[in-house]
N, C-alpha and C. Protein backbone atom coordinates (compact mmCIF):
# COMPACT_ATOMS: atom_id res chain seq x y z
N UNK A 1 2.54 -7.86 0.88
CA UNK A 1 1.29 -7.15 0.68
C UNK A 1 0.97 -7.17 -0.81
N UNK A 2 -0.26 -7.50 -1.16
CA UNK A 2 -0.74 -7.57 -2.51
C UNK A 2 -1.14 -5.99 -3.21
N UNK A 3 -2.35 -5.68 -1.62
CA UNK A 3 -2.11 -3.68 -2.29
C UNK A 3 -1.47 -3.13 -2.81
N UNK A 4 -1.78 -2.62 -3.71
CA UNK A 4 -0.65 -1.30 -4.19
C UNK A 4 -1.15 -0.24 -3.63
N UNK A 5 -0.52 1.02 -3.73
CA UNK A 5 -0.60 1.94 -2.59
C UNK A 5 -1.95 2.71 -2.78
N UNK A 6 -2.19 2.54 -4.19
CA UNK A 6 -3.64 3.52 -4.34
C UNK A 6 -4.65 3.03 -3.51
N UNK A 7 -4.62 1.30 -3.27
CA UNK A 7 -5.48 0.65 -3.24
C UNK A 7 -5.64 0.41 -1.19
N UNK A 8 -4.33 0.78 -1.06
CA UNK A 8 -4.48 0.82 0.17
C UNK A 8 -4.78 2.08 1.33
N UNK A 9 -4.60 2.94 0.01
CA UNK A 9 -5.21 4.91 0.34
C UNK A 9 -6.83 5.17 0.53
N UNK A 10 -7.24 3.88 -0.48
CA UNK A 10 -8.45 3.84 -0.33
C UNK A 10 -9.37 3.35 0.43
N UNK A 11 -8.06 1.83 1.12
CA UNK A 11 -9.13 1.77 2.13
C UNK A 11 -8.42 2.26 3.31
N UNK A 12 -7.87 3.36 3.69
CA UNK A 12 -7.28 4.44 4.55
C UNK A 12 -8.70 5.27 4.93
N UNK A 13 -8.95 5.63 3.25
CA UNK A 13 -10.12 6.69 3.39
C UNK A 13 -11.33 5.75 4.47
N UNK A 14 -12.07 4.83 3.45
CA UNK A 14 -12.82 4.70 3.78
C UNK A 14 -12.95 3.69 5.30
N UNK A 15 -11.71 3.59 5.82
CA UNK A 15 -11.84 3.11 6.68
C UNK A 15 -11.27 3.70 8.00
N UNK A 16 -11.28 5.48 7.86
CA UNK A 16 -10.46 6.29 8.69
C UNK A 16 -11.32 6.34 9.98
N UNK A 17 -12.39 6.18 10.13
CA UNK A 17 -13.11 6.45 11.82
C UNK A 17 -12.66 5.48 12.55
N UNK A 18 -12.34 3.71 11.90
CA UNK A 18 -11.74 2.68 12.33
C UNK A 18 -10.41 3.21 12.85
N UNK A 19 -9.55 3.47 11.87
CA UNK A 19 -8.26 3.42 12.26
C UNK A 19 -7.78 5.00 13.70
N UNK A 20 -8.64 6.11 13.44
CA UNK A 20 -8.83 6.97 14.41
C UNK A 20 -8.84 5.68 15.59
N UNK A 21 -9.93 5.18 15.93
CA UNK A 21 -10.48 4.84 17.17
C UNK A 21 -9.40 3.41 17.57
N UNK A 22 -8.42 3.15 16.68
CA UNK A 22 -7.42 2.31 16.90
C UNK A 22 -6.35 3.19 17.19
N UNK A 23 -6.40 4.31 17.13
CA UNK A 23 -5.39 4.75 17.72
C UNK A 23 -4.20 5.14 16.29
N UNK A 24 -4.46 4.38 15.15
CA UNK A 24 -3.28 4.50 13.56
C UNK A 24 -3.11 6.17 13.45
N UNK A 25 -4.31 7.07 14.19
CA UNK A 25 -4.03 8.66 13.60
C UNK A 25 -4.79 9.80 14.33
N UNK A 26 -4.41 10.72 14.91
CA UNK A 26 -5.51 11.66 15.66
C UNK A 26 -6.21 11.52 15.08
N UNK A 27 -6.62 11.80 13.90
CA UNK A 27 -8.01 11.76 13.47
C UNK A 27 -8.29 11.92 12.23
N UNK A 28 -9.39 11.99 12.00
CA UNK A 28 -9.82 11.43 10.23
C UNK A 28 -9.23 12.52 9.28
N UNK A 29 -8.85 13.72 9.54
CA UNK A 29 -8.12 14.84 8.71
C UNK A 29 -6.55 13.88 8.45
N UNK A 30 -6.06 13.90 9.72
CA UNK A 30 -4.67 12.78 9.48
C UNK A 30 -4.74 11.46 8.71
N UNK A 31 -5.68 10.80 8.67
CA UNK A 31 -5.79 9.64 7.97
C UNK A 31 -5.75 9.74 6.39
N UNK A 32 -7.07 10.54 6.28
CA UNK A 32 -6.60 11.30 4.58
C UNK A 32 -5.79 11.87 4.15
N UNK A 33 -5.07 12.98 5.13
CA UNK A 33 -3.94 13.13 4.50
C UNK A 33 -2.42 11.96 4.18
N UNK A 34 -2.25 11.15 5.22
CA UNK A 34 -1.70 9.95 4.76
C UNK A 34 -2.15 9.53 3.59
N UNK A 35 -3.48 9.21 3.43
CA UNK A 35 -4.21 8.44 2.74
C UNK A 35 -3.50 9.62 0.83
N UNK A 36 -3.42 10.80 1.31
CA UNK A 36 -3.18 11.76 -0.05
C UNK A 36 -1.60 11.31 -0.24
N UNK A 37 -0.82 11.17 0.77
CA UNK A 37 0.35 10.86 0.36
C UNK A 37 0.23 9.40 -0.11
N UNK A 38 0.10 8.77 0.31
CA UNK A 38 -0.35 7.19 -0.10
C UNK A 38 -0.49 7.46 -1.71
N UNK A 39 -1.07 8.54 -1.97
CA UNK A 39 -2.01 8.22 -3.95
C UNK A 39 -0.53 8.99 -4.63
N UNK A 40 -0.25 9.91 -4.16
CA UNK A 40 1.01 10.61 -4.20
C UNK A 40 2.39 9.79 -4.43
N UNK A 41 2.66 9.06 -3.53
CA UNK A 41 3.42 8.06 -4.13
C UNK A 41 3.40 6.70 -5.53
N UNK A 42 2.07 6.64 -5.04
CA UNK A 42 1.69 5.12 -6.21
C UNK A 42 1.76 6.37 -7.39
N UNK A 43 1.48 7.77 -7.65
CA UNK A 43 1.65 8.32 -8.39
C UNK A 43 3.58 8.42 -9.53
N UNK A 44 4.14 8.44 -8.14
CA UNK A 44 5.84 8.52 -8.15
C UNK A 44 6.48 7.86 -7.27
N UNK A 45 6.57 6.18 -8.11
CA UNK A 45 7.38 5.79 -7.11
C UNK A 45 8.69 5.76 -7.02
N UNK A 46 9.18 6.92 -7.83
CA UNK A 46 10.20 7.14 -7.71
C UNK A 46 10.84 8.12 -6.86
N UNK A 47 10.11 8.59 -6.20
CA UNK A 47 10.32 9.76 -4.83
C UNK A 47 10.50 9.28 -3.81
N UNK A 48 11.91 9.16 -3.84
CA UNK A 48 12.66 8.33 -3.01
C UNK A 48 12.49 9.33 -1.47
N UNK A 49 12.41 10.78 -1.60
CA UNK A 49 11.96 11.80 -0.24
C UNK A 49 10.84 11.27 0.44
N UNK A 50 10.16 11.03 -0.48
CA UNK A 50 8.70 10.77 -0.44
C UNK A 50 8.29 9.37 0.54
N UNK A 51 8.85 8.65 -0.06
CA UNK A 51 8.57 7.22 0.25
C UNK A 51 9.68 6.98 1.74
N UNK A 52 10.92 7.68 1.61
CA UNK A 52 11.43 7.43 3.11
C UNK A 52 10.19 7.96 4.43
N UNK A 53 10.16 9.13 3.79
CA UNK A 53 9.09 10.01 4.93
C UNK A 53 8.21 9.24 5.23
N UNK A 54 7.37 8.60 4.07
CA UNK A 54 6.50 7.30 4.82
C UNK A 54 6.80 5.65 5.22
N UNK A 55 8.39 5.92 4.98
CA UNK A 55 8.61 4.41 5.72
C UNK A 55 8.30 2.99 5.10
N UNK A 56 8.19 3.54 3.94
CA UNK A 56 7.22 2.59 2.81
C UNK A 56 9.16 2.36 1.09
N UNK A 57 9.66 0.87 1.71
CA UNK A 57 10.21 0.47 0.68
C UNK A 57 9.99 0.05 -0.64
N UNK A 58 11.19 -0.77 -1.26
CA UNK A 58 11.37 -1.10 -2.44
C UNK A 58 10.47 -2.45 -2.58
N UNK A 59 10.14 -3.04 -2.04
CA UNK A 59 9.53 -4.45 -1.67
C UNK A 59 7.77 -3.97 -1.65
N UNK A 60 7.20 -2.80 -1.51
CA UNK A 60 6.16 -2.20 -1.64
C UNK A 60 5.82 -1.71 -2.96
N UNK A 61 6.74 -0.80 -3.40
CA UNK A 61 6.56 0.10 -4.84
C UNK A 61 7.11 -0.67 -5.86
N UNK A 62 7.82 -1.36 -5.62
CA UNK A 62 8.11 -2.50 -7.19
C UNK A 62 6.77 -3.70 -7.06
N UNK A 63 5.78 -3.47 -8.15
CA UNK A 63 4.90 -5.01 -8.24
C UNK A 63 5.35 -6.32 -8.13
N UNK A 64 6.25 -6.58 -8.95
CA UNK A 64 6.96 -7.40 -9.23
C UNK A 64 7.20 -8.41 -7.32
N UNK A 65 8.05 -7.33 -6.81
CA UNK A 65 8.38 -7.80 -5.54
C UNK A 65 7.42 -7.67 -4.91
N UNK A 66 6.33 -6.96 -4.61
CA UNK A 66 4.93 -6.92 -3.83
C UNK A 66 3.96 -7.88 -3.90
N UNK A 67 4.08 -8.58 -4.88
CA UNK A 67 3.05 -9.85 -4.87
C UNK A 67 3.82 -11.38 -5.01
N UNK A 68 5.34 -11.26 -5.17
CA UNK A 68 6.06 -12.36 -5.17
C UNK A 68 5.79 -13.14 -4.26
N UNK A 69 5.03 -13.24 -2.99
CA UNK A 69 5.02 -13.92 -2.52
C UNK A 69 3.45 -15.01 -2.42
N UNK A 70 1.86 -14.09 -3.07
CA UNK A 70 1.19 -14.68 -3.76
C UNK A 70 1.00 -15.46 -4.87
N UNK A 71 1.94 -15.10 -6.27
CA UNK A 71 2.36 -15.98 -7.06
C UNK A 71 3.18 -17.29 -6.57
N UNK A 72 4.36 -17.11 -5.71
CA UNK A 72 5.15 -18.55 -5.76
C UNK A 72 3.79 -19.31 -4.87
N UNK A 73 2.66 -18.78 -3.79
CA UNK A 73 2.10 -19.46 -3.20
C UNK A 73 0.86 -20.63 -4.64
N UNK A 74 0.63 -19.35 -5.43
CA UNK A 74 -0.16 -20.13 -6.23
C UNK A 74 0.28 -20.95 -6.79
N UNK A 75 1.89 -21.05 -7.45
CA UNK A 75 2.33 -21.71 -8.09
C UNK A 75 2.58 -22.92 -7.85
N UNK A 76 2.54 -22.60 -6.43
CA UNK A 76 2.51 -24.01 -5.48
C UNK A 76 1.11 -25.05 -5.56
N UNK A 77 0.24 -24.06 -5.50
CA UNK A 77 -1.38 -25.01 -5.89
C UNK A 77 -1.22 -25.68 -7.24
N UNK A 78 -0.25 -25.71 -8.26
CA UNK A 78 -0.76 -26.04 -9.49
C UNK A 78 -0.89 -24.97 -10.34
N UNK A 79 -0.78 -23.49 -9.70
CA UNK A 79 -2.08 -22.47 -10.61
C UNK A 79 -0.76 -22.00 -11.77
N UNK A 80 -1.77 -21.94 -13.15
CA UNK A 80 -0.45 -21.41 -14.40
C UNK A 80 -0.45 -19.51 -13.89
N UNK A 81 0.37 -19.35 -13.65
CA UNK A 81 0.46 -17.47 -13.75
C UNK A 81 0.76 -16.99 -15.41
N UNK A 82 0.74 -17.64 -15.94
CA UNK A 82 1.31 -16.95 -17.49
C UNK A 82 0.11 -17.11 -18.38
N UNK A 83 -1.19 -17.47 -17.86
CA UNK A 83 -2.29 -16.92 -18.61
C UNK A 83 -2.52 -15.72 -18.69
């Protein structure tokens, strides 16, 4: 996943009547509040309580490892990453 967690709180929010009617949350109060823990963490990702409770690893909250797998893809096109 390229998101980082703020980025994926956000589209939690704005995409909570979707995910209600998929069934992801009773309902749009539950979605935001995920969506508050979501900003809550990208806040501290070092809340290791925090981040078990949402099921959300080390492969998520480290950048580095969260997009490793878009970089080696680009790197593969040719593309320089060290601009």
């Amino acid at each position: 996943m390229e998101y980082d967690l703020h980025e994926v709180a956000s589209l939690c929010r704005l995409r909570s009547a979707e995910l209600v009617g998929q069934g992801a949350f009773r309902d749009e109060s539950a979605a935001h509040h995920y969506a508050e823990q979501l900003d809550a963490l990208h806040l501290a990702p070092d809340d290791a309580k925090l981040a078990s409770r949402l099921g959300i690893g080390a492969d998520l909250l480290d950048p580095a490892r969260r997009t490793r797998d878009v970089k080696n893809w680009l790197a593969s096109l040719g593309g320089d990453l060290q601009a």
